[in-house]
Each structure stands twice: as C-alpha cells, then as structure tokens.
C-alpha atoms as a PDB file:
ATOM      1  CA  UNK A   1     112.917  42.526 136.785  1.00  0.00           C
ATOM      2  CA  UNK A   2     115.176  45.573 137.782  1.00  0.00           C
ATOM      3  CA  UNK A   3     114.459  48.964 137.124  1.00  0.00           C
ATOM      4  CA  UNK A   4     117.410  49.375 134.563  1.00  0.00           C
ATOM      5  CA  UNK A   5     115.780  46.046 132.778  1.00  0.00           C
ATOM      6  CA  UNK A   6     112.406  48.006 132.781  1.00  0.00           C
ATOM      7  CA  UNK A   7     113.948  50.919 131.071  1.00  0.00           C
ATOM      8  CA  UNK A   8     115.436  49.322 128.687  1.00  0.00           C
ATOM      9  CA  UNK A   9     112.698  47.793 127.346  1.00  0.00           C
ATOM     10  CA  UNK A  10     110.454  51.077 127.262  1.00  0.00           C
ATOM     11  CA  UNK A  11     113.356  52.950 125.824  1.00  0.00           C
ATOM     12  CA  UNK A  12     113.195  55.609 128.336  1.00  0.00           C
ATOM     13  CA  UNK A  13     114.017  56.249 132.229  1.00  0.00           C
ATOM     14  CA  UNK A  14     111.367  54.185 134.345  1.00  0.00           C
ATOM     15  CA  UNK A  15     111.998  55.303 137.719  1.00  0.00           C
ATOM     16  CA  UNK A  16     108.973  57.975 138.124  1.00  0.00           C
ATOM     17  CA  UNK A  17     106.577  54.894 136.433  1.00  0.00           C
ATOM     18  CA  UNK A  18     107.950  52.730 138.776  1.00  0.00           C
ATOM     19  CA  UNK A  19     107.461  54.551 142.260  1.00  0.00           C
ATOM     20  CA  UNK A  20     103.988  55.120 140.902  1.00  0.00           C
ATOM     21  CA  UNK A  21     103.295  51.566 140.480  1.00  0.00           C
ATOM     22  CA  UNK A  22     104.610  50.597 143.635  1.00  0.00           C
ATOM     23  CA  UNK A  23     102.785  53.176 145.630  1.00  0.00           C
ATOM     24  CA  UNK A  24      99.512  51.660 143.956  1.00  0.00           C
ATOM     25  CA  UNK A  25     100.430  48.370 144.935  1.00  0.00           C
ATOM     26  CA  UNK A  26     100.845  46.773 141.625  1.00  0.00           C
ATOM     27  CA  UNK A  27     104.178  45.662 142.104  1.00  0.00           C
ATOM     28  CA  UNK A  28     106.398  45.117 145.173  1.00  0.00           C
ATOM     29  CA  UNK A  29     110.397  44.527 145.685  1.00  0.00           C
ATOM     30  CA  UNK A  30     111.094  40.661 145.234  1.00  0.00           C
ATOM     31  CA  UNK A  31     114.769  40.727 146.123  1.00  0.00           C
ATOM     32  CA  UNK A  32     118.125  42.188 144.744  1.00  0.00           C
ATOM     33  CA  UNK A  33     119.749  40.922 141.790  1.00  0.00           C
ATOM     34  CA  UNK A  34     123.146  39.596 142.979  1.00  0.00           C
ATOM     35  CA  UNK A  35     125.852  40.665 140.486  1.00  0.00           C
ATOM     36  CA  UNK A  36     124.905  44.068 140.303  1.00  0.00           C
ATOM     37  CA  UNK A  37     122.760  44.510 143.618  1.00  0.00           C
ATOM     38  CA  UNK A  38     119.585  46.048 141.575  1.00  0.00           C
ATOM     39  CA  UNK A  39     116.332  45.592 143.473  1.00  0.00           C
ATOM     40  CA  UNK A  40     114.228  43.369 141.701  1.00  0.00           C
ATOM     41  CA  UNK A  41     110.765  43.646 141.289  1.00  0.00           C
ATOM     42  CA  UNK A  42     107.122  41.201 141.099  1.00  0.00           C
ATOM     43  CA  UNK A  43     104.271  41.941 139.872  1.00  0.00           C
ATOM     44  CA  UNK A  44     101.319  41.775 142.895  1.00  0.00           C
ATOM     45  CA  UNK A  45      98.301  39.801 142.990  1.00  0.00           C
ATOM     46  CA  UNK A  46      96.514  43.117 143.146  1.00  0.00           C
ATOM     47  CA  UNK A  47      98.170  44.168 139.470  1.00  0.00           C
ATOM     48  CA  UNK A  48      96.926  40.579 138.089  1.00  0.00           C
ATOM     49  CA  UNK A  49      93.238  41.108 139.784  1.00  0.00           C
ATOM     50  CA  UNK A  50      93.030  44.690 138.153  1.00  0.00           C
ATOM     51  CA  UNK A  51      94.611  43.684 134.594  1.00  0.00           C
ATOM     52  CA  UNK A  52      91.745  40.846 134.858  1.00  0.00           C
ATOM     53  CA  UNK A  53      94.206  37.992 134.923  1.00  0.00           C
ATOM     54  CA  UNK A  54      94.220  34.636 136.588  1.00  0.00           C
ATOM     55  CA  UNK A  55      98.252  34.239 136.844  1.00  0.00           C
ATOM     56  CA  UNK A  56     101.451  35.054 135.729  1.00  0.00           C
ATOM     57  CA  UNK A  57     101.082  32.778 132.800  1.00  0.00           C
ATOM     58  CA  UNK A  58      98.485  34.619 131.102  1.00  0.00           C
ATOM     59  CA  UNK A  59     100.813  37.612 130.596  1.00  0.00           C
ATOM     60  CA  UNK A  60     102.207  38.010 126.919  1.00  0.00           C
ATOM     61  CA  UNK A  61     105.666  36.862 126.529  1.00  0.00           C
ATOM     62  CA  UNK A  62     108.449  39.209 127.129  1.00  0.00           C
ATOM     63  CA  UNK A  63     111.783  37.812 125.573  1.00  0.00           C
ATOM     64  CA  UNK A  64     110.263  40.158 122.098  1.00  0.00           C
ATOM     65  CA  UNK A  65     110.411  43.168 123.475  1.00  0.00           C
ATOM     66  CA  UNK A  66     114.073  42.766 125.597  1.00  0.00           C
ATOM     67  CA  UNK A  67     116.466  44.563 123.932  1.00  0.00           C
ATOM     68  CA  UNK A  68     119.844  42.734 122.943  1.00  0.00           C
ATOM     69  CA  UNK A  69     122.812  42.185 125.747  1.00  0.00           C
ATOM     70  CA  UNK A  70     124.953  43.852 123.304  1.00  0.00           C
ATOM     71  CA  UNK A  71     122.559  46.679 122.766  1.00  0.00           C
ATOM     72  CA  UNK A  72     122.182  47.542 126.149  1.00  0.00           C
ATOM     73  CA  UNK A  73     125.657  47.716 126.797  1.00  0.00           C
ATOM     74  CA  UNK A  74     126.635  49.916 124.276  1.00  0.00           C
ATOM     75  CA  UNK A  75     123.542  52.166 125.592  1.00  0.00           C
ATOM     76  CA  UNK A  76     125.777  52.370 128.466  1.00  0.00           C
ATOM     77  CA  UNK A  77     128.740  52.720 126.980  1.00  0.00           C
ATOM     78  CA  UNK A  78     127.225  56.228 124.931  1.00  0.00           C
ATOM     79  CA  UNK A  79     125.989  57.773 128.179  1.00  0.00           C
ATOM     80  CA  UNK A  80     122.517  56.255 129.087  1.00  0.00           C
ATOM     81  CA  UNK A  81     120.640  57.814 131.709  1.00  0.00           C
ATOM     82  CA  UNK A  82     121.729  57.182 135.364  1.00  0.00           C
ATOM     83  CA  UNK A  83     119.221  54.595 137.167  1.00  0.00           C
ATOM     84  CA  UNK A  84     119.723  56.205 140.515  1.00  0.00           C
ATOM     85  CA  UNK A  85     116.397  55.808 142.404  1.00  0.00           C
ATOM     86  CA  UNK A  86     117.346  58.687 144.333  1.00  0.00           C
ATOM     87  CA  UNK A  87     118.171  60.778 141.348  1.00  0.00           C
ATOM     88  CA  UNK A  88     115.559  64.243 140.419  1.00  0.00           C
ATOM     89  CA  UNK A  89     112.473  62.378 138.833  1.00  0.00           C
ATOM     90  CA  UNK A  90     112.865  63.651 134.641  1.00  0.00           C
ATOM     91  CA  UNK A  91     110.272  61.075 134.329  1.00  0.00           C
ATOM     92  CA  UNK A  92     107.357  63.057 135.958  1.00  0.00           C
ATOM     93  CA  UNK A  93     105.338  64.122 132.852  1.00  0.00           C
ATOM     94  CA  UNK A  94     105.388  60.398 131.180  1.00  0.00           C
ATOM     95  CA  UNK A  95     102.372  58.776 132.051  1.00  0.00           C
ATOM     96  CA  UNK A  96     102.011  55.557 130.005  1.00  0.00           C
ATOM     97  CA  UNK A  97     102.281  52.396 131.000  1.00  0.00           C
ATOM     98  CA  UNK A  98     105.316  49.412 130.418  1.00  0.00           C
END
C-alpha cells in the first residue's frame, strides 16, 4: 500500500506515522507502484509478532475502510495535501495508529 493510499484511508497526511513505523521496523518498502511510481509498502514479520498475529490473513479486512476512486480523486482535485516524503513533517504531533 502507498503512502497516498494510507492517507486516504486515515483521512489525514500519513507521512510522519509512516517514517515512524518504518524506523521501528514494522513495515518495510515492498516495491514501487508502476503507474504512478509510489513506493509501496509490507507489513514485517516483526509488526505481525508484536500485533500477536500468525499471518497476514488474520488481519481485518480492508476494502471497508478504502475510500471511493471517485472520492479520492476529487480530494485531489480540491487541493489535498501534497504526499511529498521529503516535504516539512505537519504530521509530527499525531500519534495514533492506521
């Protein structure tokens, strides 16, 4: 899942939430997304050992909480935030968890 996927589910910019998890390990780049070049990311067998999980498949489904294609690109369309990993982190006070 790419970063911009990630935000759009939570509703809100990701990218401070998701250096965090990957400098704990919990999830790690699996690849770029090839239409759009997006860095996709996995979870790590270190986030399923600390959630208490056995696999992937024990994770709730996600398809309810993804946000319509149409949604998300009128989002765009009214000025969403910018997904740029290098961009100032306005994320740094939000501390829950996607």
């Amino acid at each position: 899942m790419s970063r911009s996927r990630v935000s759009a589910v939570r509703g809100v910019n990701c990218d401070g939430v998701m250096r965090t998890l990957l400098q704990r390990g919990l999830v790690g780049e699996a690849g770029t997304e090839p239409e759009t070049g997006a860095i996709l990311y996995r979870t790590t067998n270190y986030f399923l050992e600390r959630m208490g999980l056995r696999g992937l498949d024990e994770l709730p489904e996600l398809a309810p909480f993804l946000p319509e294609a149409d949604a998300i690109e009128a989002e765009t369309l009214e000025g969403a935030p910018s997904f740029d990993p290098d961009a100032p982190d306005t994320d740094a006070d939000d501390k829950t968890e996607f």
